[in-house]
N, C-alpha and C. Protein backbone atom coordinates (compact mmCIF):
# COMPACT_ATOMS: atom_id res chain seq x y z
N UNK A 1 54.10 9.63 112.05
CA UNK A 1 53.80 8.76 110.91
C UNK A 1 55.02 7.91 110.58
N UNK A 2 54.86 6.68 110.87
CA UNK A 2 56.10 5.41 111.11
C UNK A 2 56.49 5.75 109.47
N UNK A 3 55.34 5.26 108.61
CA UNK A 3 55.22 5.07 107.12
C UNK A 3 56.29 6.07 106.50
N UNK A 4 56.21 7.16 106.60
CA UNK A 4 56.61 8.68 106.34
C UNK A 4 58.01 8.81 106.31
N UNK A 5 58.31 8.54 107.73
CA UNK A 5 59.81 8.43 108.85
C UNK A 5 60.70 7.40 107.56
N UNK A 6 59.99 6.25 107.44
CA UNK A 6 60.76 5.10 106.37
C UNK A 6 60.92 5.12 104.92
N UNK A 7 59.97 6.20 104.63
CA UNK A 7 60.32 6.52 103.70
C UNK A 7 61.22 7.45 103.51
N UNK A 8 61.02 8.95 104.04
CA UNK A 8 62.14 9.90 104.22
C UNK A 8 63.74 9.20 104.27
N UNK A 9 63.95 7.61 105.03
CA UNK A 9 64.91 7.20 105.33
C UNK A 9 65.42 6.66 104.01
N UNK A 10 64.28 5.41 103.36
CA UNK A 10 64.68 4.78 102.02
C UNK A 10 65.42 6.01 100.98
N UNK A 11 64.43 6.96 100.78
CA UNK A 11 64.31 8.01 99.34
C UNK A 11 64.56 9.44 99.71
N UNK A 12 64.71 9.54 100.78
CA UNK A 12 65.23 11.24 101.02
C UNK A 12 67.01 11.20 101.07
N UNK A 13 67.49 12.37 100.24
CA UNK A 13 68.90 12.30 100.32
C UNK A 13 68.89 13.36 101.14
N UNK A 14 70.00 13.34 101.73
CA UNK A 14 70.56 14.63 102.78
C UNK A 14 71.63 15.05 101.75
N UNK A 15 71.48 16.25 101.65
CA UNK A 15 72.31 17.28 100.08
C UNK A 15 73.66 17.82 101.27
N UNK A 16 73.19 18.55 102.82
CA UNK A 16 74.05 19.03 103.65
C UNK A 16 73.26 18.89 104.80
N UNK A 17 73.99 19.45 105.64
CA UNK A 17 73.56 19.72 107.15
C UNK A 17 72.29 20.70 107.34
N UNK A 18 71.56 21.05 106.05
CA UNK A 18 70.82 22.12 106.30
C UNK A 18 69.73 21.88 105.19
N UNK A 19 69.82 20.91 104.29
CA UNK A 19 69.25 20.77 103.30
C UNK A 19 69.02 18.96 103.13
N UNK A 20 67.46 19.02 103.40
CA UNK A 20 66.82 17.38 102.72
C UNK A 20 66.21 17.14 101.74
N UNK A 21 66.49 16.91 100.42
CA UNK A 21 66.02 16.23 99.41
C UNK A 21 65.14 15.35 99.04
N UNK A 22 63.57 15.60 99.17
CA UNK A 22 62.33 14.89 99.00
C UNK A 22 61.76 14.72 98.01
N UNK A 23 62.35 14.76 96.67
CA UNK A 23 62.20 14.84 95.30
C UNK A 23 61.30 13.79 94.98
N UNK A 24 61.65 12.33 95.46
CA UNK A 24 61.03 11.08 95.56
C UNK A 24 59.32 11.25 96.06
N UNK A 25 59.32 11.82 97.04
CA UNK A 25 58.21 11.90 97.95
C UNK A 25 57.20 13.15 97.76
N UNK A 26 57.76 14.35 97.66
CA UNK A 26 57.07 15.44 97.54
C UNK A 26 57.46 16.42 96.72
N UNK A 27 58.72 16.39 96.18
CA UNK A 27 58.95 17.67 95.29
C UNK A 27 59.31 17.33 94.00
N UNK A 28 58.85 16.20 93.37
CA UNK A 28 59.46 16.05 92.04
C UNK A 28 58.31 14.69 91.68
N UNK A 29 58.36 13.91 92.15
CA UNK A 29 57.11 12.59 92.37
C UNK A 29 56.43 12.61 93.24
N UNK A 30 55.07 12.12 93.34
CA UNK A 30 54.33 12.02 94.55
C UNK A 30 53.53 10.56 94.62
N UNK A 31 53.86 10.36 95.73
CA UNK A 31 53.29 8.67 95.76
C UNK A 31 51.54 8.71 96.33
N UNK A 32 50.39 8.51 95.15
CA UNK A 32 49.52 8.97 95.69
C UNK A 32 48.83 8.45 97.13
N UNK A 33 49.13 7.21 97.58
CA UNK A 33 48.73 6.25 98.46
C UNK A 33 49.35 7.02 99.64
N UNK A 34 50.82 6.86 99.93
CA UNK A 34 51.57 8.06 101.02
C UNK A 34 50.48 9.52 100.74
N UNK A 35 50.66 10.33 100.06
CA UNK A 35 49.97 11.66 99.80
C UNK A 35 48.20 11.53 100.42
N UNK A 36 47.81 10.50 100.16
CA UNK A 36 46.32 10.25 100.67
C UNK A 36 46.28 10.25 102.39
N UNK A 37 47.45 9.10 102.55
CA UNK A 37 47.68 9.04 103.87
C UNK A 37 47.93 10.13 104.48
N UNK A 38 48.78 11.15 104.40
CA UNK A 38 49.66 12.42 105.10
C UNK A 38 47.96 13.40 105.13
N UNK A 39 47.34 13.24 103.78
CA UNK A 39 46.13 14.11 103.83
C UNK A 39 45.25 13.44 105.02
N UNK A 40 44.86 12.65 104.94
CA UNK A 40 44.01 11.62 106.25
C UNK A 40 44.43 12.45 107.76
N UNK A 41 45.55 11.98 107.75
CA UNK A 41 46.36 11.84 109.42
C UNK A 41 45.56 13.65 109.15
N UNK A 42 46.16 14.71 108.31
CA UNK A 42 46.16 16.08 108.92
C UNK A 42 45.10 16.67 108.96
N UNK A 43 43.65 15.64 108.21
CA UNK A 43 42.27 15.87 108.67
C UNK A 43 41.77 15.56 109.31
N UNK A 44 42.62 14.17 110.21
CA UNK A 44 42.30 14.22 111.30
C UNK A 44 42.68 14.56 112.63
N UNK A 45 44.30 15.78 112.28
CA UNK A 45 43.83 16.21 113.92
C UNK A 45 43.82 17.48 113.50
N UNK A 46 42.83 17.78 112.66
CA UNK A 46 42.24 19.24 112.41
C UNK A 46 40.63 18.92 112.53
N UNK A 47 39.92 17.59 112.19
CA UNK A 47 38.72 17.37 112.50
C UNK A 47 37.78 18.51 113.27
N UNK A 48 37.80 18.94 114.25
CA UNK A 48 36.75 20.01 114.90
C UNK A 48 37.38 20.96 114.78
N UNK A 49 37.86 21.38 114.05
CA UNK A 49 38.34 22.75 113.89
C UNK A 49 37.32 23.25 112.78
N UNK A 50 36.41 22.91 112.39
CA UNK A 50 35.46 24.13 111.51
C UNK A 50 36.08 24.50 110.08
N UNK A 51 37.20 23.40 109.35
CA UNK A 51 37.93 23.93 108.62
C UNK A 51 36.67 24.36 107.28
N UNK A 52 36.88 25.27 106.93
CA UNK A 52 35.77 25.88 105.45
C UNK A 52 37.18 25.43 104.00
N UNK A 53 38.41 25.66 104.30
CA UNK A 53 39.09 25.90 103.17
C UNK A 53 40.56 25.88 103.34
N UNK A 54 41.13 24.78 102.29
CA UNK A 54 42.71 24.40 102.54
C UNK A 54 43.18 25.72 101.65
N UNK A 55 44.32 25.94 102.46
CA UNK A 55 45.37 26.75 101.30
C UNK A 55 46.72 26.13 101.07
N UNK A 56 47.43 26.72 100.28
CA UNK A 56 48.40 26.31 100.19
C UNK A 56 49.74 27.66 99.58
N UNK A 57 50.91 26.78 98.80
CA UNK A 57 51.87 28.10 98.25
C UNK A 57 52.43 26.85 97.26
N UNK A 58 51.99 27.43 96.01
CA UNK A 58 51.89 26.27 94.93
C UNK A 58 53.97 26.09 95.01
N UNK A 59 54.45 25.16 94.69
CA UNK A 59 53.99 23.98 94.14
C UNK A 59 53.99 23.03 95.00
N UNK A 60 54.96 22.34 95.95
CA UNK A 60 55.09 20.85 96.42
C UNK A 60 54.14 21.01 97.45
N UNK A 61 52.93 21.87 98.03
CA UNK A 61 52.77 21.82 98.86
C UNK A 61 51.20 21.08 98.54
N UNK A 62 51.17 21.18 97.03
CA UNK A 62 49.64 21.35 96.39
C UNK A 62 49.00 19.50 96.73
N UNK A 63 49.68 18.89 96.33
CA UNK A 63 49.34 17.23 96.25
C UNK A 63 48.83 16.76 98.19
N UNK A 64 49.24 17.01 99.00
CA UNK A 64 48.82 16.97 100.36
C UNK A 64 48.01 17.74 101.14
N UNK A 65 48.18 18.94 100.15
CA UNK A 65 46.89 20.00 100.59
C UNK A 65 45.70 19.40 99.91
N UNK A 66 45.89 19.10 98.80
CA UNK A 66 44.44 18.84 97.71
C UNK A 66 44.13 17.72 98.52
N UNK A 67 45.15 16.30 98.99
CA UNK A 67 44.60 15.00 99.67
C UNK A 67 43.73 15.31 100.84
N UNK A 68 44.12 16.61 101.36
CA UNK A 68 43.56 16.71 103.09
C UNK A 68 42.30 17.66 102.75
N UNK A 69 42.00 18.38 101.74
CA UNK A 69 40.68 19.08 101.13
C UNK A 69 39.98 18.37 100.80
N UNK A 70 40.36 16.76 99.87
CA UNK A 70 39.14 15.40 99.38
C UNK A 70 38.93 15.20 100.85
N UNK A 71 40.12 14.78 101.64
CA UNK A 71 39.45 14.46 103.20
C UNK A 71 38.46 14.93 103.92
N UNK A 72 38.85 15.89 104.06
CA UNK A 72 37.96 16.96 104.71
C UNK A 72 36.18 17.79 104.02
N UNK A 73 36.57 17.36 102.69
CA UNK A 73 35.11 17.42 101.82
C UNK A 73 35.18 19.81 101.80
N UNK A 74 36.52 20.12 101.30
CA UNK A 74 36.56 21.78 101.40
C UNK A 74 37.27 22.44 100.43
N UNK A 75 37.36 22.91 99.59
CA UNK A 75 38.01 23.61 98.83
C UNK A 75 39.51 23.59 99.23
N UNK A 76 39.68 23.67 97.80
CA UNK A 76 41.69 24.30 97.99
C UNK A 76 42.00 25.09 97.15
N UNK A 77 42.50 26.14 97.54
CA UNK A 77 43.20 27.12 97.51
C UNK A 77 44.57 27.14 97.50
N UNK A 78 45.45 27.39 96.15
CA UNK A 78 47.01 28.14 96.44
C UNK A 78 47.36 28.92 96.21
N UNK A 79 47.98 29.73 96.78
CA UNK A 79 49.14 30.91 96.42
C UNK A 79 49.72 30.80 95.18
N UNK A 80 49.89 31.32 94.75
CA UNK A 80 50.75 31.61 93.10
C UNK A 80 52.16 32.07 93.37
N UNK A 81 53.10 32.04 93.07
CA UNK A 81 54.47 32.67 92.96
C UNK A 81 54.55 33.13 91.76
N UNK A 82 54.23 33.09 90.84
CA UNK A 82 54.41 33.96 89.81
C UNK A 82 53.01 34.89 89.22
N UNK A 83 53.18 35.86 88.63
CA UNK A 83 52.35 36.70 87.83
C UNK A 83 51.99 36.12 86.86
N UNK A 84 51.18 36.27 86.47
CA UNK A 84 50.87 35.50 85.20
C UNK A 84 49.54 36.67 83.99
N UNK A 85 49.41 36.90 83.07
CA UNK A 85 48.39 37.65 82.53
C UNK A 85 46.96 37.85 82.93
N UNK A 86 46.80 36.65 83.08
CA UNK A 86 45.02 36.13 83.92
C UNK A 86 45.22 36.72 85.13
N UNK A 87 46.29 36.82 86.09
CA UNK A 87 46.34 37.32 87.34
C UNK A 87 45.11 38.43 88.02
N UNK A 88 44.96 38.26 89.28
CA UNK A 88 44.10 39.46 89.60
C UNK A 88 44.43 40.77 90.17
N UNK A 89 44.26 41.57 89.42
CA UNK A 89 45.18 42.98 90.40
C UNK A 89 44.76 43.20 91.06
N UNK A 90 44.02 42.50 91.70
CA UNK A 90 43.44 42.64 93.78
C UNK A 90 44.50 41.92 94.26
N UNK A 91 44.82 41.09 93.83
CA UNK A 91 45.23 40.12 94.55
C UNK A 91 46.39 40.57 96.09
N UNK A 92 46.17 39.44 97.48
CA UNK A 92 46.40 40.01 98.11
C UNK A 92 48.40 39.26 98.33
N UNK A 93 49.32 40.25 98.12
CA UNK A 93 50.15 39.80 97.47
C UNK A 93 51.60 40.02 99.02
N UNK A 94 52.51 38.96 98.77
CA UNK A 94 53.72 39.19 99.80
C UNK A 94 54.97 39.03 99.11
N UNK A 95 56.08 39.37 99.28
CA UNK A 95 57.41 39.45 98.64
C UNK A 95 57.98 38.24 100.13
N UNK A 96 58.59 37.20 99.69
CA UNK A 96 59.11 36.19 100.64
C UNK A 96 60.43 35.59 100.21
N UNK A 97 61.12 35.55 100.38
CA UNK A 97 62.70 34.40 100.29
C UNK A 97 62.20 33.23 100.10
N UNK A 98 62.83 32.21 99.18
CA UNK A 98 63.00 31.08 99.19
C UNK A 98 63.85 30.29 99.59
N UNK A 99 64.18 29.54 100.89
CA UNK A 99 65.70 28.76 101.36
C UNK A 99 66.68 28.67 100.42
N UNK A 100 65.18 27.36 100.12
CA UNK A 100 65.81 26.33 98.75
C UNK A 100 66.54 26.55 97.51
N UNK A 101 65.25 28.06 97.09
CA UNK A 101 65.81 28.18 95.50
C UNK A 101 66.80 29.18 95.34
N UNK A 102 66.84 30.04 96.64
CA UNK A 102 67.95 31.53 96.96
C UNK A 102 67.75 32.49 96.23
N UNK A 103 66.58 32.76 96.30
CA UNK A 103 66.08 33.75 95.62
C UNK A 103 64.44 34.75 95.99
N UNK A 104 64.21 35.21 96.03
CA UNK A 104 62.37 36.15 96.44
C UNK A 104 61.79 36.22 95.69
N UNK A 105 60.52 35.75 95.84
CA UNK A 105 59.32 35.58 94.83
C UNK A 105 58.50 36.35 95.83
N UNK A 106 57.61 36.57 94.87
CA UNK A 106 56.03 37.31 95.27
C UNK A 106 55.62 36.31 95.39
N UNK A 107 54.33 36.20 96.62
CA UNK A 107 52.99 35.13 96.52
C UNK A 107 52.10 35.87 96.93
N UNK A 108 51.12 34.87 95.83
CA UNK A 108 49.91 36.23 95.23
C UNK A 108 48.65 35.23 95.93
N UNK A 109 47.39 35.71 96.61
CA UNK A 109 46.31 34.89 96.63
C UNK A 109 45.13 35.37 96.03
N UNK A 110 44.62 35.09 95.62
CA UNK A 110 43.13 36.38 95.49
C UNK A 110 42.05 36.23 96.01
N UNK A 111 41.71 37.38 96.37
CA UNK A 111 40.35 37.93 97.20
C UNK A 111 39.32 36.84 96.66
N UNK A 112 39.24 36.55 95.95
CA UNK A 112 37.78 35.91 95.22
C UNK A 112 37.37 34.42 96.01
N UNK A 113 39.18 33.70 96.70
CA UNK A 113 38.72 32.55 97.12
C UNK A 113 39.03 32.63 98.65
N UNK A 114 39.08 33.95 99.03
CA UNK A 114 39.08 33.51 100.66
C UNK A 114 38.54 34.52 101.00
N UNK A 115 37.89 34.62 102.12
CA UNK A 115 36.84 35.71 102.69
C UNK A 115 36.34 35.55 104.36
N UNK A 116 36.34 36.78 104.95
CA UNK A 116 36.36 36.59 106.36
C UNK A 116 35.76 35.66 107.03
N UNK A 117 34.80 35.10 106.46
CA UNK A 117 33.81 34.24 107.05
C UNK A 117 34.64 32.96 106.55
N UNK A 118 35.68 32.44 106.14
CA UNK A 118 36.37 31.41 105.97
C UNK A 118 37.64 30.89 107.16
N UNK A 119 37.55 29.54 107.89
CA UNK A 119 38.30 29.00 108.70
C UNK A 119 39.22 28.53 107.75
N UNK A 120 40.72 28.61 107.98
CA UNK A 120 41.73 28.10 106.76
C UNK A 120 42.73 27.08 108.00
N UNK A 121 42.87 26.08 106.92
CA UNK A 121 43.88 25.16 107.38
C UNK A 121 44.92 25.24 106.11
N UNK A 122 46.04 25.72 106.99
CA UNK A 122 47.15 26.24 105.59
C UNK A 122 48.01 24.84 106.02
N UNK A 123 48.58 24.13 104.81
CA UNK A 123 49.06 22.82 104.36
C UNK A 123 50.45 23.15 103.84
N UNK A 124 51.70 23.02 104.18
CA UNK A 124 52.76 22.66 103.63
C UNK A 124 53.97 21.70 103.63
N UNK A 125 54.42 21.45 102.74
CA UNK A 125 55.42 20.37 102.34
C UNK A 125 56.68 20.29 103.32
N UNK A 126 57.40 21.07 103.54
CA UNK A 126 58.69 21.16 104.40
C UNK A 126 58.61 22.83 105.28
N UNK A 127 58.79 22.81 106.29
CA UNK A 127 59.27 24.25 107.64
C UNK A 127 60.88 24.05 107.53
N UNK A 128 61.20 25.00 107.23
CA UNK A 128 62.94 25.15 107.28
C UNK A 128 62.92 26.76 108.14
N UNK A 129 63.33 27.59 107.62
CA UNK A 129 63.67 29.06 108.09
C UNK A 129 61.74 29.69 107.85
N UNK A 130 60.76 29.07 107.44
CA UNK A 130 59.44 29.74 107.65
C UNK A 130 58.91 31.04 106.85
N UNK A 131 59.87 31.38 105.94
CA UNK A 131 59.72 32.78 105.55
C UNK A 131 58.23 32.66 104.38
N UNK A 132 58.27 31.51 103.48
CA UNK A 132 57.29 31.62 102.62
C UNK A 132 55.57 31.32 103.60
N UNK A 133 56.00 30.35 104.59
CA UNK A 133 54.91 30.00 105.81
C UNK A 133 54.54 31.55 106.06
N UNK A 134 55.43 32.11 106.38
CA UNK A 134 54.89 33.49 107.08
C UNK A 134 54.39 34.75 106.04
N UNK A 135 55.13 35.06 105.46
CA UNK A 135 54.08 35.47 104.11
C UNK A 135 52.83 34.88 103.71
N UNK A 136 52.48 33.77 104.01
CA UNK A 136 51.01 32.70 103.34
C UNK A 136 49.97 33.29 105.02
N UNK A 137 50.97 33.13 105.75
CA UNK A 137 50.10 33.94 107.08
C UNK A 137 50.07 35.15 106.86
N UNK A 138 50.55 36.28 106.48
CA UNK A 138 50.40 37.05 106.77
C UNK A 138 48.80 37.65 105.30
N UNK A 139 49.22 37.05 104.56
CA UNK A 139 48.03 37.56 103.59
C UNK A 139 46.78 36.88 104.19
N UNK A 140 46.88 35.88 104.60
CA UNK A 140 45.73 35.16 105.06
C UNK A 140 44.84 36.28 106.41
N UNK A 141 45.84 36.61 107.11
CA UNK A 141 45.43 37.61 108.12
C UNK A 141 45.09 38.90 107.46
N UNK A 142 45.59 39.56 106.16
CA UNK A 142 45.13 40.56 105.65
C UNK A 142 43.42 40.22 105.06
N UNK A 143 43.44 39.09 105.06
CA UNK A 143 42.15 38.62 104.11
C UNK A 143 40.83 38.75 104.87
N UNK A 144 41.45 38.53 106.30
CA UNK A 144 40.21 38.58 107.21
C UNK A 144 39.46 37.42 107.86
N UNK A 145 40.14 36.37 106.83
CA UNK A 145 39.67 35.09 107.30
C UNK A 145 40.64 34.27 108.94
N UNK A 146 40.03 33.47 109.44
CA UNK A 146 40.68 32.85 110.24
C UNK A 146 41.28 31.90 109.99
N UNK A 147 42.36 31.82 110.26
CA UNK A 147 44.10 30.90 110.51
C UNK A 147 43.77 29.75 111.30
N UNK A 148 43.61 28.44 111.43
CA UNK A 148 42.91 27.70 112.51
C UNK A 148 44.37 26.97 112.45
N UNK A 149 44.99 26.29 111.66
CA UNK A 149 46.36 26.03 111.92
C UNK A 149 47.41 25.89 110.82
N UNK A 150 48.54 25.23 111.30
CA UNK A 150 49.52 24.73 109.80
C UNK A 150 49.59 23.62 109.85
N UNK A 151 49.89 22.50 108.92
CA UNK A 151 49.84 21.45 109.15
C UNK A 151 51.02 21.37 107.97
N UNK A 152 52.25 21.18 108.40
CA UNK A 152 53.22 20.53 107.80
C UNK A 152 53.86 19.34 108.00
N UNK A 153 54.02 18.51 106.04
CA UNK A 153 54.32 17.58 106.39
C UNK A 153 55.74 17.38 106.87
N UNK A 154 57.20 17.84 106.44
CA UNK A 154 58.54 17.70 107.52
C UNK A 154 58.60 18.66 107.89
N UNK A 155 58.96 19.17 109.34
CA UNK A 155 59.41 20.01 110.17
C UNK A 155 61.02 19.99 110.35
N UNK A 156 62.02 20.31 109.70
CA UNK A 156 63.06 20.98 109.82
C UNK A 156 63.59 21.55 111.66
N UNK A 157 63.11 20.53 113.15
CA UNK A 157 62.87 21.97 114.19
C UNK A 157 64.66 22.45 114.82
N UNK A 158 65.71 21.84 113.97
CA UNK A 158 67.02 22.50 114.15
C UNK A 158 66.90 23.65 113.18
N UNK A 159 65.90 24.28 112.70
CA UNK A 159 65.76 25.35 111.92
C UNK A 159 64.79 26.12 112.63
N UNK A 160 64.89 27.80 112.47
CA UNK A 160 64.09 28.53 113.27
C UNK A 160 62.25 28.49 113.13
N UNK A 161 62.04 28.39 111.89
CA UNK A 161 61.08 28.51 110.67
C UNK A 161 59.96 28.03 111.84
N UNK A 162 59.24 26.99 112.48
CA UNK A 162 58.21 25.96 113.21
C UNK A 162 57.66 26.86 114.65
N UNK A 163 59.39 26.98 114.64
CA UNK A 163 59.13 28.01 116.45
C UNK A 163 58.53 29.05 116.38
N UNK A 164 59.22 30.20 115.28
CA UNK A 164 58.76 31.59 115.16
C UNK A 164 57.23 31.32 114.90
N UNK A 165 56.54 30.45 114.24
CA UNK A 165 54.81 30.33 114.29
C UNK A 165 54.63 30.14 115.28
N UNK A 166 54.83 28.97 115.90
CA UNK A 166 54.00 28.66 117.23
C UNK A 166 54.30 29.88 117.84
N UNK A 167 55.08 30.93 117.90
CA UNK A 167 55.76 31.96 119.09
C UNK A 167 54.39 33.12 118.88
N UNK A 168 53.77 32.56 117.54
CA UNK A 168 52.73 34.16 116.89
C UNK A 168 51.60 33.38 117.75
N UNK A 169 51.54 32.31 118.69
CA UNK A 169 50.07 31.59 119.08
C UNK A 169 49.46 30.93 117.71
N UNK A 170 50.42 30.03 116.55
CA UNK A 170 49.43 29.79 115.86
C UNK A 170 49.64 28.34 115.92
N UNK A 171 48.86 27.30 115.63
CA UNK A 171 48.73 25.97 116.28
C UNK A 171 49.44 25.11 114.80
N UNK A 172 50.75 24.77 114.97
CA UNK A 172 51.28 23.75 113.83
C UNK A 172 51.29 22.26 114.46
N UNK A 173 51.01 21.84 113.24
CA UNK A 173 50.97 20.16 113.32
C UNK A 173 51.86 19.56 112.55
N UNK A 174 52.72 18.93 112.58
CA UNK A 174 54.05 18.60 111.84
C UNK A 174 53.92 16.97 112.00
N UNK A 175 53.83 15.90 110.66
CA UNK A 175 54.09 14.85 110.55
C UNK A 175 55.29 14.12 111.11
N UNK A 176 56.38 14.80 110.82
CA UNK A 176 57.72 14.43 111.12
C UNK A 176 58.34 15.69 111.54
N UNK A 177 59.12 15.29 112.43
CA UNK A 177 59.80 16.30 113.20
C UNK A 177 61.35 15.50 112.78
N UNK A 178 62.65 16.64 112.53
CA UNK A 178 63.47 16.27 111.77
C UNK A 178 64.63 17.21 112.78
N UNK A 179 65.21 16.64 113.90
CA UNK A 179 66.43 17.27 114.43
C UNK A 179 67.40 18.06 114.20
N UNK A 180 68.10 16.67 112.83
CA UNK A 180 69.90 17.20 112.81
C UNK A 180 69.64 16.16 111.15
N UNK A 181 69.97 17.29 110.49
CA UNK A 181 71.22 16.23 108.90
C UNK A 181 72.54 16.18 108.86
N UNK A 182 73.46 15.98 110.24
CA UNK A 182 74.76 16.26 110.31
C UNK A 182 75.00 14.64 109.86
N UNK A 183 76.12 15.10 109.23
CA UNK A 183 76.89 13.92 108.73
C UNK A 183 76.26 13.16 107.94
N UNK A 184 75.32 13.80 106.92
CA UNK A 184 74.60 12.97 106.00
C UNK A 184 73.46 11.79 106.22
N UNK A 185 73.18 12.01 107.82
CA UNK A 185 72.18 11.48 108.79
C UNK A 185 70.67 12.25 108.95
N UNK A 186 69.22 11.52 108.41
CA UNK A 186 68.31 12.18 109.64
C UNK A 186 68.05 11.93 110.43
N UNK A 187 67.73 12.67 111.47
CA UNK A 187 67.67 11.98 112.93
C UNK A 187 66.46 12.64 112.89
N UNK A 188 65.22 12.10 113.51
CA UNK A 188 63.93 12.28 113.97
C UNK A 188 63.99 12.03 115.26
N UNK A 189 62.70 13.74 115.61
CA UNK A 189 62.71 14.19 117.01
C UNK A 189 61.32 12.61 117.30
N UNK A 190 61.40 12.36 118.39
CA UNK A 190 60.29 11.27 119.29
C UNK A 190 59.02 12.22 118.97
């Protein structure tokens, strides 16, 4: 996605060699026209996949998951990170690291919106080290439902996080593929 790439370039800051700043784009504002688009492109190369139901791991991931669920005409679904009173004590729950925030949260889903007979296309914002990705898989696989792919919008792939999925056989689709932030540079993989 040319569109994506130029923007990341205009409005993404590089913080370090390990850390990109999408505040502009996905984690603080969301440009709904880009967000429509990123949803489009990832319904369409999920198209024959049988998708029944987007998920997600609230928060930045929610605005491109919800665009690619209007696309796709399917429910969306997110993960919760926090407890909350209303919560469900079914709920099917993972303890995960956060890169970003340096810290472990629980993510909670509940039984009520996913069910074996459901194909899931799980949607997220940035792949760095994968740990919250893999917790959102792993409840999804407790749930019974089928995993059909990931579809993230930046891929981080000088970070382990992209590989270790594909390594489980699970099929990721990554908008932008993102090398190296050395020297306050992104360099995008071809």
């Amino acid at each position: 996605m040319e569109v994506l790439k130029k923007r990341i370039l205009e409005e993404g800051i590089v913080v370090s060699d390990q850390v990109l700043k999408l505040d502009a784009l996905l984690n603080h504002q969301v440009d709904p026209e880009l967000t429509m688009e990123m949803g489009r492109e990832f319904a369409r190369r999920f198209s024959d996949s049988g998708i029944t139901r987007i998920v997600t791991v609230e928060s930045s991931g929610i605005a491109v998951a919800f665009a690619t669920a209007l696309v796709m005409n399917v429910p969306l679904v997110f993960a919760r990170r926090k407890k909350t009173l209303l919560a469900d004590p079914d709920a099917l729950c993972e303890r995960v690291p956060s890169f970003t925030k340096g810290i472990v949260t629980d993510i909670m889903l509940s039984r009520q919106f996913v069910s074996p007979e459901d194909k899931i296309l799980f949607i997220d914002d940035i792949i760095a080290n994968g740990d919250a990705a893999r917790g959102l898989i792993k409840i999804i696989q407790r749930s019974g439902a089928e995993l059909v792919g990931l579809g993230v919008v930046v891929e981080k792939s000088f970070q382990a996080g992209a590989r270790t999925i594909r390594e489980q056989g699970i099929r990721l689709e990554s908008l932008v593929r993102i090398s190296s932030l050395n020297e306050g540079t992104v360099v995008f993989e071809d």
